[in-house]
PDB file of N, CA and C in Angstrom:
ATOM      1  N   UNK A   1      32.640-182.892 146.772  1.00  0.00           N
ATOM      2  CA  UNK A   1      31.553-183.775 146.396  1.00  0.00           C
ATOM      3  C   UNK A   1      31.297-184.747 147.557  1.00  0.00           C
ATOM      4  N   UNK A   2      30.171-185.336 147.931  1.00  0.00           N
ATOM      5  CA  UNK A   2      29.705-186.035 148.850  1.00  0.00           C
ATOM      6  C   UNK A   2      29.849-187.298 148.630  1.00  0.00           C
ATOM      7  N   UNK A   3      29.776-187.849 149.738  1.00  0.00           N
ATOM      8  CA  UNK A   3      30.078-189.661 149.180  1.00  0.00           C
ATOM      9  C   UNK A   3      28.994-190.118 148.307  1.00  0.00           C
ATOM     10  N   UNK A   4      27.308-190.029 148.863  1.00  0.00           N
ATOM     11  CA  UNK A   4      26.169-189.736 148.084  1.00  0.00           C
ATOM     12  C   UNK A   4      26.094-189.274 146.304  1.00  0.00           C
ATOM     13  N   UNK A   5      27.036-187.986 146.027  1.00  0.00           N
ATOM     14  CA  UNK A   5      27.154-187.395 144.818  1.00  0.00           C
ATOM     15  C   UNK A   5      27.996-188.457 144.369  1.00  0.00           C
ATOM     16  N   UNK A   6      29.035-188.741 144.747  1.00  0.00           N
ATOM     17  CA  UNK A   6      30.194-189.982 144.012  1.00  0.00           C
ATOM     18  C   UNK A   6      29.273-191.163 143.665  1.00  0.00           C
ATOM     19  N   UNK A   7      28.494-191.595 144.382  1.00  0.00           N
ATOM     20  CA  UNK A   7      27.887-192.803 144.249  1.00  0.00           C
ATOM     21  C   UNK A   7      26.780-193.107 143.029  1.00  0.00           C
ATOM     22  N   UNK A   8      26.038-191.465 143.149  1.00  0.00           N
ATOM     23  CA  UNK A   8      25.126-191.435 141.758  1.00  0.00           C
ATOM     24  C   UNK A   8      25.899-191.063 140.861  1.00  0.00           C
ATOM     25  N   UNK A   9      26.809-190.347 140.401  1.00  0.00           N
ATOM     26  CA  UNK A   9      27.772-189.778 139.179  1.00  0.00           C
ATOM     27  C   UNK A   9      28.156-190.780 139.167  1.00  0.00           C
ATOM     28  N   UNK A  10      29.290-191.568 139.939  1.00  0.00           N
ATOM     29  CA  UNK A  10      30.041-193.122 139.277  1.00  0.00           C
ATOM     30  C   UNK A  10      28.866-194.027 138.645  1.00  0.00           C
ATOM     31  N   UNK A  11      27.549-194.400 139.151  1.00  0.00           N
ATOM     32  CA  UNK A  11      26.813-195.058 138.941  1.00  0.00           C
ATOM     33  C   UNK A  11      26.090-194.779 137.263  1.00  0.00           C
ATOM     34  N   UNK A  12      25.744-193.732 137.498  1.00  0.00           N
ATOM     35  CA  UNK A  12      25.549-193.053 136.060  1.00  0.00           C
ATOM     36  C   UNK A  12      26.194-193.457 135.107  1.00  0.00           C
ATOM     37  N   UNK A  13      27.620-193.385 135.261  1.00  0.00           N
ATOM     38  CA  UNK A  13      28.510-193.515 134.328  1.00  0.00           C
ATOM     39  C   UNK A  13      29.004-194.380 134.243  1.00  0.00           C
ATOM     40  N   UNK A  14      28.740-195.639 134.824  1.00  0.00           N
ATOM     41  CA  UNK A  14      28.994-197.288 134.579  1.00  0.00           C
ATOM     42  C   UNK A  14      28.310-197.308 133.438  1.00  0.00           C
ATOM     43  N   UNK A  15      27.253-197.331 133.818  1.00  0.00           N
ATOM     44  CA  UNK A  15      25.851-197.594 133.025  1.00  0.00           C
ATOM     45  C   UNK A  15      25.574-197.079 131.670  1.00  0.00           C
ATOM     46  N   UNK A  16      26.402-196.136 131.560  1.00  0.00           N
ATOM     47  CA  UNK A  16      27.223-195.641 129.904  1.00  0.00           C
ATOM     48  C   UNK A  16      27.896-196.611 129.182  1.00  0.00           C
ATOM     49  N   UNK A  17      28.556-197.604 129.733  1.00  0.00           N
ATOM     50  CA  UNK A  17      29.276-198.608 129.402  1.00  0.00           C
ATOM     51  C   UNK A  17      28.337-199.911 128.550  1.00  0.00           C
ATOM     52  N   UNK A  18      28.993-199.833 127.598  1.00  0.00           N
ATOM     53  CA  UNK A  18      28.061-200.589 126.322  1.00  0.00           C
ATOM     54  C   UNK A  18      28.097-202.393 127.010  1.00  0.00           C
ATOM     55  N   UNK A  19      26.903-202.798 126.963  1.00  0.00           N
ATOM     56  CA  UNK A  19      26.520-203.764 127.961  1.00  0.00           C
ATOM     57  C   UNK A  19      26.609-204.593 129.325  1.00  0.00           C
ATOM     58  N   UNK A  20      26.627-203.291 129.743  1.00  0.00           N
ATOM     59  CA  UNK A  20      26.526-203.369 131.189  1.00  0.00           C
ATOM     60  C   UNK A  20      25.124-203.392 131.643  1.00  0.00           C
ATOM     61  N   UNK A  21      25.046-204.027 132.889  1.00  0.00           N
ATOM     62  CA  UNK A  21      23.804-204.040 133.825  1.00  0.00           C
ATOM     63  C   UNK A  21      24.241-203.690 135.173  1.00  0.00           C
ATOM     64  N   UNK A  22      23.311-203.644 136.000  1.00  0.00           N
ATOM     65  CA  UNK A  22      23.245-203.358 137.024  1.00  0.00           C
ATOM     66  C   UNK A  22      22.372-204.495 138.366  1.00  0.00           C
ATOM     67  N   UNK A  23      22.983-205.428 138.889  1.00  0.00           N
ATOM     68  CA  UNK A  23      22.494-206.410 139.956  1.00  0.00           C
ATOM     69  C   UNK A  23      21.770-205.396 140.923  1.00  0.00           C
ATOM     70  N   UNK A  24      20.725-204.770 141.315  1.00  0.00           N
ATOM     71  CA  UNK A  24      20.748-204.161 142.702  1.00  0.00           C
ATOM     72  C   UNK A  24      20.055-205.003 143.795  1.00  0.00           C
ATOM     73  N   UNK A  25      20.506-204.948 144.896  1.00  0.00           N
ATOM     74  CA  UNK A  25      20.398-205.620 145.795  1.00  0.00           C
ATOM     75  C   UNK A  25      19.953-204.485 146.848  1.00  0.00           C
ATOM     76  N   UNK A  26      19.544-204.597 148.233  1.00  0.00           N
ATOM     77  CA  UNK A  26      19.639-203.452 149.333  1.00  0.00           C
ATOM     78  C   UNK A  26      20.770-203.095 149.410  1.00  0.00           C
ATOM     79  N   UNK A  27      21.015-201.721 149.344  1.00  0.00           N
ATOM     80  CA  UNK A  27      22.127-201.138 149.484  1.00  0.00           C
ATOM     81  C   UNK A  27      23.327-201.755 149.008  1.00  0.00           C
ATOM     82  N   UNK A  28      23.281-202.291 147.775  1.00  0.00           N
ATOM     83  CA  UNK A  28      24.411-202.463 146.782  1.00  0.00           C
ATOM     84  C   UNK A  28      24.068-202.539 145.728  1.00  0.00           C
ATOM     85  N   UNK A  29      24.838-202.400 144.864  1.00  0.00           N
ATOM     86  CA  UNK A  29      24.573-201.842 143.107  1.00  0.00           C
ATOM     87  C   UNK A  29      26.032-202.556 142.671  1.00  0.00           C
ATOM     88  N   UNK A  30      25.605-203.935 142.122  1.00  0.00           N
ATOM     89  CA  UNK A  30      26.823-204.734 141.715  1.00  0.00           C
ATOM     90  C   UNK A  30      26.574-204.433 139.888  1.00  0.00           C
ATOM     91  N   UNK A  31      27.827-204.116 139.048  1.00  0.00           N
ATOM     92  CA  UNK A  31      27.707-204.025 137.909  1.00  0.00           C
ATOM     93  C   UNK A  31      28.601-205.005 136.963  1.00  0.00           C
ATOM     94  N   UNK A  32      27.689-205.550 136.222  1.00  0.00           N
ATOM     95  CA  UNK A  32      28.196-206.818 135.488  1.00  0.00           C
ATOM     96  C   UNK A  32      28.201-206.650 134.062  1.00  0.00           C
ATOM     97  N   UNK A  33      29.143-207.035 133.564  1.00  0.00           N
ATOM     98  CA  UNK A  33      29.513-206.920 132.250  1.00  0.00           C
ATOM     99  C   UNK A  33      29.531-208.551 131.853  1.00  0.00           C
ATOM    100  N   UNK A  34      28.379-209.222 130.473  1.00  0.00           N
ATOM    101  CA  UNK A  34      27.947-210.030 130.192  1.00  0.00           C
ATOM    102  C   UNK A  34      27.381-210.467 131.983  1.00  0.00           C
ATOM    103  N   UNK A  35      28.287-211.995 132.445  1.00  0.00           N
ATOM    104  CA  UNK A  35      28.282-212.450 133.696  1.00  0.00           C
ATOM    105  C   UNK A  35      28.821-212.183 134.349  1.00  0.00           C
ATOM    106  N   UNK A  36      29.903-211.094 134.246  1.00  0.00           N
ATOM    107  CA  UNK A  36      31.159-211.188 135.220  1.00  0.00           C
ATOM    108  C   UNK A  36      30.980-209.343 135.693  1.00  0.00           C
ATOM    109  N   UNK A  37      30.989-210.067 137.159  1.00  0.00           N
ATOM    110  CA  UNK A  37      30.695-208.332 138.253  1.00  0.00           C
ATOM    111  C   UNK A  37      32.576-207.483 138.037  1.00  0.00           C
ATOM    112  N   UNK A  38      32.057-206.387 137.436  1.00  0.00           N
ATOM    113  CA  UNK A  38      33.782-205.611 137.575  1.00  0.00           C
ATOM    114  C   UNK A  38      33.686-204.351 138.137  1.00  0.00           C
ATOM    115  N   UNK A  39      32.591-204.407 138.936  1.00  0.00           N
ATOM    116  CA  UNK A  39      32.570-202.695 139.898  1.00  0.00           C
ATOM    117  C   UNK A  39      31.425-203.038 140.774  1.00  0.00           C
ATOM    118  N   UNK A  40      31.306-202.330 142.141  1.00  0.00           N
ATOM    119  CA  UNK A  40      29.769-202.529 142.851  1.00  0.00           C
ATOM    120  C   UNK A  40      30.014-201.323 144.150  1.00  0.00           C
ATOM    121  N   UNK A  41      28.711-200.644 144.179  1.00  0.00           N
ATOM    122  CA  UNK A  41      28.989-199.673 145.102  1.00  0.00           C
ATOM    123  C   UNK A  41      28.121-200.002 146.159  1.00  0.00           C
ATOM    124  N   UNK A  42      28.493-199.909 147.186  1.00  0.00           N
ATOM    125  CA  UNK A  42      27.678-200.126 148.601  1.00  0.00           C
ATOM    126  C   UNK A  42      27.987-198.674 149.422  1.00  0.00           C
ATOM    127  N   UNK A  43      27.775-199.101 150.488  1.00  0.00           N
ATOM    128  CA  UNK A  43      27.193-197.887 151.627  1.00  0.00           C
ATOM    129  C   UNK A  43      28.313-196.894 151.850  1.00  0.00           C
ATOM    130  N   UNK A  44      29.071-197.793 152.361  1.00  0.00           N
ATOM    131  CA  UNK A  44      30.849-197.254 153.110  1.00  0.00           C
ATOM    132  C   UNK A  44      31.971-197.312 151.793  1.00  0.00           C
ATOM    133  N   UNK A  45      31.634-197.948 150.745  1.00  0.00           N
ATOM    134  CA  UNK A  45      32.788-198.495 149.924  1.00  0.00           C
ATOM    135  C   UNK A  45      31.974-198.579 148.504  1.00  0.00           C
ATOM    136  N   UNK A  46      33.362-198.269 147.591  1.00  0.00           N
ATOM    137  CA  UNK A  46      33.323-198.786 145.990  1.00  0.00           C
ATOM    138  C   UNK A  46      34.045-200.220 145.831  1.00  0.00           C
ATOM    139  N   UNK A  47      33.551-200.345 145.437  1.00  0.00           N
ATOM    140  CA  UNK A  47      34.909-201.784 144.879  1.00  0.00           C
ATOM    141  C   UNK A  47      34.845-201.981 143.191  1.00  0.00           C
ATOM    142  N   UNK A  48      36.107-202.081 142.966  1.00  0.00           N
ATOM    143  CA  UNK A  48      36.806-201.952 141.618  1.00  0.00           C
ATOM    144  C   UNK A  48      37.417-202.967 140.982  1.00  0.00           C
ATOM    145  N   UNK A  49      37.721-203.814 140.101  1.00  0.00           N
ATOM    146  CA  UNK A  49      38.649-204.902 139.700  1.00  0.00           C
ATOM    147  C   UNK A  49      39.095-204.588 138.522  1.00  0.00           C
ATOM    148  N   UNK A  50      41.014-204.561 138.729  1.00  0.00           N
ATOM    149  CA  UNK A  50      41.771-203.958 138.386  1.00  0.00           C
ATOM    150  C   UNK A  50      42.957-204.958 138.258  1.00  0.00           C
ATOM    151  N   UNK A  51      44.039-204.968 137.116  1.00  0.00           N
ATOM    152  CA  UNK A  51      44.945-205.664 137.174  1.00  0.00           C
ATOM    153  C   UNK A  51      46.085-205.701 138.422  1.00  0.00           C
ATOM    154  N   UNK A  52      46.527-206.313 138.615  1.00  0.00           N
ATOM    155  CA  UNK A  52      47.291-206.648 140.252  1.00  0.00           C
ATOM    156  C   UNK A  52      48.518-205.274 140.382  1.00  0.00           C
ATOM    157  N   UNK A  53      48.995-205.306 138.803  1.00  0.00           N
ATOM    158  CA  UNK A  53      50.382-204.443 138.791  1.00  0.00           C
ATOM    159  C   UNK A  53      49.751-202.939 138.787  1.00  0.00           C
ATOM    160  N   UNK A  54      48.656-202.742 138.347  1.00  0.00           N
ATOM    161  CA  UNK A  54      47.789-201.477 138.889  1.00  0.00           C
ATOM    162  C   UNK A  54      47.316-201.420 140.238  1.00  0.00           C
ATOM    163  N   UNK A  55      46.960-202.232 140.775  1.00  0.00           N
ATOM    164  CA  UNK A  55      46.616-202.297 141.934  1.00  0.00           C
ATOM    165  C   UNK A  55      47.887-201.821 143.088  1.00  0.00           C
ATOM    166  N   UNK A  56      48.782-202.268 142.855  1.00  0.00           N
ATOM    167  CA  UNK A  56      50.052-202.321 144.068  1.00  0.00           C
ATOM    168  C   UNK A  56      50.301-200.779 143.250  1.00  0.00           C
ATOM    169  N   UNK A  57      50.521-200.282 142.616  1.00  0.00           N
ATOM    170  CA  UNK A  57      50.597-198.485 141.835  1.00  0.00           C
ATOM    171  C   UNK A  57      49.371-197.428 142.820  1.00  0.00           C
ATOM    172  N   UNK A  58      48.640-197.946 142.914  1.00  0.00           N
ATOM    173  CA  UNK A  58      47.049-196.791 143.045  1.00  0.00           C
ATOM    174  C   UNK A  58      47.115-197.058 144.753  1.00  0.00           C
ATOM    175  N   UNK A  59      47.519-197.970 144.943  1.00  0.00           N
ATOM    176  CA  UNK A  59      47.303-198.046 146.566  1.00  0.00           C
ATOM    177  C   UNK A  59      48.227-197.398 147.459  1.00  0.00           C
ATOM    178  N   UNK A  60      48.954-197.524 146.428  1.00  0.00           N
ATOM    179  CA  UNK A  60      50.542-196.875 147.232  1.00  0.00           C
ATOM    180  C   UNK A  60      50.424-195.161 146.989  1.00  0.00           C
ATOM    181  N   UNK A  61      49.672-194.781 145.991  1.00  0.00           N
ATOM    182  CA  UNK A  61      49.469-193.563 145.657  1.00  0.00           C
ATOM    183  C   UNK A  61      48.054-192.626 146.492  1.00  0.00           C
ATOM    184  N   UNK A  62      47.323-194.043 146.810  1.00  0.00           N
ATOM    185  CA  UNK A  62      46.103-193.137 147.924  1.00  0.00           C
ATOM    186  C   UNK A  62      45.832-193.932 148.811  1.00  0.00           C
ATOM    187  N   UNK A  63      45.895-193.502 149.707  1.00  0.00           N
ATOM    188  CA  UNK A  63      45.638-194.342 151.169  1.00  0.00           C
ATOM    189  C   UNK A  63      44.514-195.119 151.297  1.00  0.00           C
ATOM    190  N   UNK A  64      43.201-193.958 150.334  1.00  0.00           N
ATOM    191  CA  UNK A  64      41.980-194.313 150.644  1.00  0.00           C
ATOM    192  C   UNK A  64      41.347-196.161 149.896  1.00  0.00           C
ATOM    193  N   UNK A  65      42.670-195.821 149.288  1.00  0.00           N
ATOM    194  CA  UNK A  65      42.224-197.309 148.077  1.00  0.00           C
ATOM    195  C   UNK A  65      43.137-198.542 149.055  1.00  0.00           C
ATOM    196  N   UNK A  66      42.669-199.631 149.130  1.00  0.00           N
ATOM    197  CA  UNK A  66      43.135-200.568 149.654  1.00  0.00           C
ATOM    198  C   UNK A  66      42.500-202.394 149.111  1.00  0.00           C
ATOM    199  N   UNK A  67      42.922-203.127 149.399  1.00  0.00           N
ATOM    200  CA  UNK A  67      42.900-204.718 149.123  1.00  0.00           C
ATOM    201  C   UNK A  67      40.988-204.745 148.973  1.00  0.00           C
ATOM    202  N   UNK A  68      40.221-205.136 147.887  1.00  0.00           N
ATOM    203  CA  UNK A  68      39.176-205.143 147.767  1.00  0.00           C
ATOM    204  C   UNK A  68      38.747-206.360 148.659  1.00  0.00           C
ATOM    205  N   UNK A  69      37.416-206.307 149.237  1.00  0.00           N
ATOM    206  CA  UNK A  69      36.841-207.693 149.613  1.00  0.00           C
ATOM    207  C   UNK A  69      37.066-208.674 149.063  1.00  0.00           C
ATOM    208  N   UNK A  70      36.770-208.777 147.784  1.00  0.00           N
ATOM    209  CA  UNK A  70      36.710-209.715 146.560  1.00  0.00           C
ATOM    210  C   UNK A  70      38.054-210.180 146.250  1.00  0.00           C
ATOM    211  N   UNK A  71      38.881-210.167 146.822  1.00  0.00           N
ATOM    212  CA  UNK A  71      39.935-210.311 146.589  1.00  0.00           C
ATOM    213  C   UNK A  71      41.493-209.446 145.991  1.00  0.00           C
ATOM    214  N   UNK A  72      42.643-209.678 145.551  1.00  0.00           N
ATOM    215  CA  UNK A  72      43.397-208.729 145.348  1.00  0.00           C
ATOM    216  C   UNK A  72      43.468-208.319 144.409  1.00  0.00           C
ATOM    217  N   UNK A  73      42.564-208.820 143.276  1.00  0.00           N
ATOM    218  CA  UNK A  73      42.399-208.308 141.652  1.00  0.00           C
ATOM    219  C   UNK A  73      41.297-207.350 141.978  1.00  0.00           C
ATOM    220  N   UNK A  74      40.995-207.168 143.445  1.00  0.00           N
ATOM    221  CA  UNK A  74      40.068-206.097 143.164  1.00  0.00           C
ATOM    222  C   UNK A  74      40.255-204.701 144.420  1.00  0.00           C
ATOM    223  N   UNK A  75      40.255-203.406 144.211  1.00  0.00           N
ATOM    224  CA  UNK A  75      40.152-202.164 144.964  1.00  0.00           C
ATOM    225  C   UNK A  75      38.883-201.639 145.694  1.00  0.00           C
ATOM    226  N   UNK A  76      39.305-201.581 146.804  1.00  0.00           N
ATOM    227  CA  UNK A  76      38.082-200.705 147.700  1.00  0.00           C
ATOM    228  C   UNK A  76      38.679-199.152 148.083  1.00  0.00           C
ATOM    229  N   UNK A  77      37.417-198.934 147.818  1.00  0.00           N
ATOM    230  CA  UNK A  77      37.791-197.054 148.006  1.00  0.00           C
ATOM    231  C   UNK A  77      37.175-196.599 148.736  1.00  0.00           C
ATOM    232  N   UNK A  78      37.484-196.035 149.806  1.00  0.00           N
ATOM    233  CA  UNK A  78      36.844-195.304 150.929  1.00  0.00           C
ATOM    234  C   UNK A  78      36.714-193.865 150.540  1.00  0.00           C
ATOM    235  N   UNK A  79      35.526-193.493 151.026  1.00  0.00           N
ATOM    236  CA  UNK A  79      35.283-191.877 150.357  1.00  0.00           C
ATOM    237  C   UNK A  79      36.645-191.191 151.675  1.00  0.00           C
ATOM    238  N   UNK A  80      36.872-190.125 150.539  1.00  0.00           N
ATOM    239  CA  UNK A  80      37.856-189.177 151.024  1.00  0.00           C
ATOM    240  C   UNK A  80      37.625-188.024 150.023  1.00  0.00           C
ATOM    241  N   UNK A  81      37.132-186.826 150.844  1.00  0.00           N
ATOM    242  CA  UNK A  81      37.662-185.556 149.709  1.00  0.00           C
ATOM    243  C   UNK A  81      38.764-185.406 149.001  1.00  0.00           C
ATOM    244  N   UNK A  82      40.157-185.985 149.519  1.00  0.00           N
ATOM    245  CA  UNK A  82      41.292-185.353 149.254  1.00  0.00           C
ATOM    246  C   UNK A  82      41.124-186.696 147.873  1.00  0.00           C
ATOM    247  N   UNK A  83      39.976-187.316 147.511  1.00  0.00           N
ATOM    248  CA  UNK A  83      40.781-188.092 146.447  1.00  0.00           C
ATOM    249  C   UNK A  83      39.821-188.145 145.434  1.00  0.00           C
ATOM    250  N   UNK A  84      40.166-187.265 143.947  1.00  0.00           N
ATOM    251  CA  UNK A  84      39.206-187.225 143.405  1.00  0.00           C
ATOM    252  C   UNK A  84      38.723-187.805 142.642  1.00  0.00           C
ATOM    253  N   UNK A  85      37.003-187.410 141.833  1.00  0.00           N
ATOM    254  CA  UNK A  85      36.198-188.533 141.480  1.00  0.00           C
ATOM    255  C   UNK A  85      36.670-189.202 140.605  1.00  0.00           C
ATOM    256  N   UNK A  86      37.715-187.853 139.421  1.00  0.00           N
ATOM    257  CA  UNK A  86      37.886-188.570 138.596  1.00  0.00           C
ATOM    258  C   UNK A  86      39.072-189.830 138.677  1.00  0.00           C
ATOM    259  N   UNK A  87      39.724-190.022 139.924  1.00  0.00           N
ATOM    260  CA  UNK A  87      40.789-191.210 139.841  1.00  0.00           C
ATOM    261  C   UNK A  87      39.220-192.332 139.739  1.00  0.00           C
ATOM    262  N   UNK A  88      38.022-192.658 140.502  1.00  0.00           N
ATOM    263  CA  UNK A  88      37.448-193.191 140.804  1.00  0.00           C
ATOM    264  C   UNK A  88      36.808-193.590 139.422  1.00  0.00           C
ATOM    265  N   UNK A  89      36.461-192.926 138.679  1.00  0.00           N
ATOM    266  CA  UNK A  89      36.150-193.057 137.193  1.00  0.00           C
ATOM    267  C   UNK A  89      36.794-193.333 136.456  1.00  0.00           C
ATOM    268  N   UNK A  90      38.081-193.030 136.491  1.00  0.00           N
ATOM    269  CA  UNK A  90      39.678-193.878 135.508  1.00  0.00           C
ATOM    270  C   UNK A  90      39.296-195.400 136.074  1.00  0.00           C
ATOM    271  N   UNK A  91      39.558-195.572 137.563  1.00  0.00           N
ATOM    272  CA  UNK A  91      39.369-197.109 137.797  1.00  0.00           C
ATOM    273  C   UNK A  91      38.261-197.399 137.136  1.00  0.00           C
ATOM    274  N   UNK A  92      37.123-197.456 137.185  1.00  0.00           N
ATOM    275  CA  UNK A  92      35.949-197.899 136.952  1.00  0.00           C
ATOM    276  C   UNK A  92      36.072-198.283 135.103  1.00  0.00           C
ATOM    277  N   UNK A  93      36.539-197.276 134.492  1.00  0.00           N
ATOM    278  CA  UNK A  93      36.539-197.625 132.787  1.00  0.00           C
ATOM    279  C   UNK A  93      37.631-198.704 132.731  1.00  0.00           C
ATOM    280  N   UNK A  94      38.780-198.375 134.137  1.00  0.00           N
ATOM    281  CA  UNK A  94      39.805-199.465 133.188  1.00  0.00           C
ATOM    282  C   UNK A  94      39.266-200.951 133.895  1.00  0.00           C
ATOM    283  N   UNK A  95      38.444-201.313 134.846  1.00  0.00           N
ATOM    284  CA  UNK A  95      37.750-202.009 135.369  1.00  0.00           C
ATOM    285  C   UNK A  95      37.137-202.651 134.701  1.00  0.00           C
ATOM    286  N   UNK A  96      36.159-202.012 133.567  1.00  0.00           N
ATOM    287  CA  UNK A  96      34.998-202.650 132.602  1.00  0.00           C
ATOM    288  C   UNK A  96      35.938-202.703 131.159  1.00  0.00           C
ATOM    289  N   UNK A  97      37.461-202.013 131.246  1.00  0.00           N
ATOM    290  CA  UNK A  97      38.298-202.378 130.143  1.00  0.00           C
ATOM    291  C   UNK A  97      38.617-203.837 130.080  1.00  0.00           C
ATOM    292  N   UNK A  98      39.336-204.232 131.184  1.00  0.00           N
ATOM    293  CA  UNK A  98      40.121-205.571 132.136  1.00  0.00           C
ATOM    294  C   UNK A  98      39.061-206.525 131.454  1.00  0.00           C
ATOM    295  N   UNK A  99      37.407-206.734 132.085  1.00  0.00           N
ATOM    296  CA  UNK A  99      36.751-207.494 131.985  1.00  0.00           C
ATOM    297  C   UNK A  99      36.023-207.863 130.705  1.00  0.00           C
ATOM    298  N   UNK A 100      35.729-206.695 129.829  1.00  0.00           N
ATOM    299  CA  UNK A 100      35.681-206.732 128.356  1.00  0.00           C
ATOM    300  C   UNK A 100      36.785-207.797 127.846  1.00  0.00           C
ATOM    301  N   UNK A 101      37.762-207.047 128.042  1.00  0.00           N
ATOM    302  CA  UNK A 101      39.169-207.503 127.461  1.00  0.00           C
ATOM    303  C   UNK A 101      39.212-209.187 127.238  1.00  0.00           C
ATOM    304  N   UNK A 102      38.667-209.825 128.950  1.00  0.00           N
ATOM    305  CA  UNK A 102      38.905-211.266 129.038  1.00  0.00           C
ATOM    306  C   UNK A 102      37.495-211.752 128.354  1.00  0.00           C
ATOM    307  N   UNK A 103      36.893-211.445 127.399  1.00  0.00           N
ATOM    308  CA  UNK A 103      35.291-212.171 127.412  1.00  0.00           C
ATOM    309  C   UNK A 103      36.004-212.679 125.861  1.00  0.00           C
ATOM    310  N   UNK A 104      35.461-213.238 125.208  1.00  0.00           N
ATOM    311  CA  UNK A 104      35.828-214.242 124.311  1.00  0.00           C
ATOM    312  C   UNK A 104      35.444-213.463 123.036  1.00  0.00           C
ATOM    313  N   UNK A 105      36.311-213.690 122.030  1.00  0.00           N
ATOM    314  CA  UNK A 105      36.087-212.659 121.065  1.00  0.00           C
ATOM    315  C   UNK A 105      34.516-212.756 120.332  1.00  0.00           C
ATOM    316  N   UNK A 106      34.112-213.709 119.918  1.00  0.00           N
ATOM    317  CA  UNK A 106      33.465-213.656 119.641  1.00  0.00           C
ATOM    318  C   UNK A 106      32.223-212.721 120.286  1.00  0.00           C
ATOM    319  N   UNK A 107      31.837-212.629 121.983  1.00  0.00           N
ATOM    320  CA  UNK A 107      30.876-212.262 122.846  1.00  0.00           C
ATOM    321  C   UNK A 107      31.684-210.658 122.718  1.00  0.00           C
ATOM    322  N   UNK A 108      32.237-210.087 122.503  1.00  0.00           N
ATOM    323  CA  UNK A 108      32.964-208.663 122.148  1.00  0.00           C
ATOM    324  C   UNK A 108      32.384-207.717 121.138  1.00  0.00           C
ATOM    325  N   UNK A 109      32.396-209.094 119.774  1.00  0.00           N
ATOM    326  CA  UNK A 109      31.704-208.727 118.380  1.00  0.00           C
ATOM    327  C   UNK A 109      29.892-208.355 118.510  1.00  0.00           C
ATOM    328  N   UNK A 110      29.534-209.134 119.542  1.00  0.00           N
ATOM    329  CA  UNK A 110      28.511-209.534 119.502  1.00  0.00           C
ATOM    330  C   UNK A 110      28.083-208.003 120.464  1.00  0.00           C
ATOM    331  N   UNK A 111      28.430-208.014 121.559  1.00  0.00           N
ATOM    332  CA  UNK A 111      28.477-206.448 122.406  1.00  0.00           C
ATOM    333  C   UNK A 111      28.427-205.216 121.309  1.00  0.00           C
ATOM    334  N   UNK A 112      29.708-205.542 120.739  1.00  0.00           N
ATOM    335  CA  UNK A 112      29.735-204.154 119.944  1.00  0.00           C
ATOM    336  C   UNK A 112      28.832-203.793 118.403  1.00  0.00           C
ATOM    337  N   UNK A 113      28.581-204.805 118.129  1.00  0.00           N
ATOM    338  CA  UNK A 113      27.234-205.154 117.315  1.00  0.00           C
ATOM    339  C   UNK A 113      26.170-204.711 117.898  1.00  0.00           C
ATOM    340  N   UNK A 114      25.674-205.242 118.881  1.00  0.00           N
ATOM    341  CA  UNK A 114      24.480-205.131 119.091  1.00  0.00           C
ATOM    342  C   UNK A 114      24.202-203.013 119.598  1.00  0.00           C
ATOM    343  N   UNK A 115      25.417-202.418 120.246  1.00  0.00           N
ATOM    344  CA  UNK A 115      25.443-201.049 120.768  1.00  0.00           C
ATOM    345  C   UNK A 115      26.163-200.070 119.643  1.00  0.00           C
ATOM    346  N   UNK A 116      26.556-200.628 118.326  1.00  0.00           N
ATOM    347  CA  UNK A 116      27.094-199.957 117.579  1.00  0.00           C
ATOM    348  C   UNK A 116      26.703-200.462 116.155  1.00  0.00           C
ATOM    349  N   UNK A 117      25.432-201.859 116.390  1.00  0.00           N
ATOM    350  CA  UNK A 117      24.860-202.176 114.777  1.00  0.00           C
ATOM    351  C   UNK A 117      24.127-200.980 114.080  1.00  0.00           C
TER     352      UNK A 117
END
């Protein structure tokens, strides 16, 4: 698969994710759940935000994943054939899991109401 194909398939499939949006900017596609960005794909790179004790696991396991821009709660992934889409799509759900997770219960009820009333 092409870096191109990764970029529309991951993108696609954010956007499956029950209230999510999409920031686009030139050549970046930041995806936000309520206010808070937990994935964004640009040119050269994905970036992912992921719990820390996952993070030091996945990095050590693919070269291609390393210390996100955004800091260390978050993963950058450099396209590589040898690493496939679907690790890139596990991050990404447990990404919009993480950030769900921290939103306040009430704004949860209200998500899953409104995509499952």
């Amino acid at each position: 698969m092409t870096k191109e194909e990764i970029h529309r398939k991951l993108y696609d499939y954010i956007l499956t994710f029950k209230g999510v949006h999409v920031d686009e900017k030139e050549n970046e596609s930041v995806f936000i759940l309520v206010s808070k960005p937990f994935a964004a794909i640009y040119p050269d790179r994905i970036e992912i935000k992921a719990k820390r004790d996952y993070n030091e696991t996945i990095r050590i396991l693919h070269e291609e994943i390393t210390e996100g821009e955004r800091g260390d709660d978050w993963n950058c992934i450099r396209y590589s054939e040898s690493l496939p889409y679907e690790v890139i799509s596990d991050m990404a759900e447990r990404g919009y899991r993480l950030t769900y997770g921290k939103l306040p219960k009430k704004v949860q009820r209200e998500i899953d109401e409104y995509y499952h009333g």
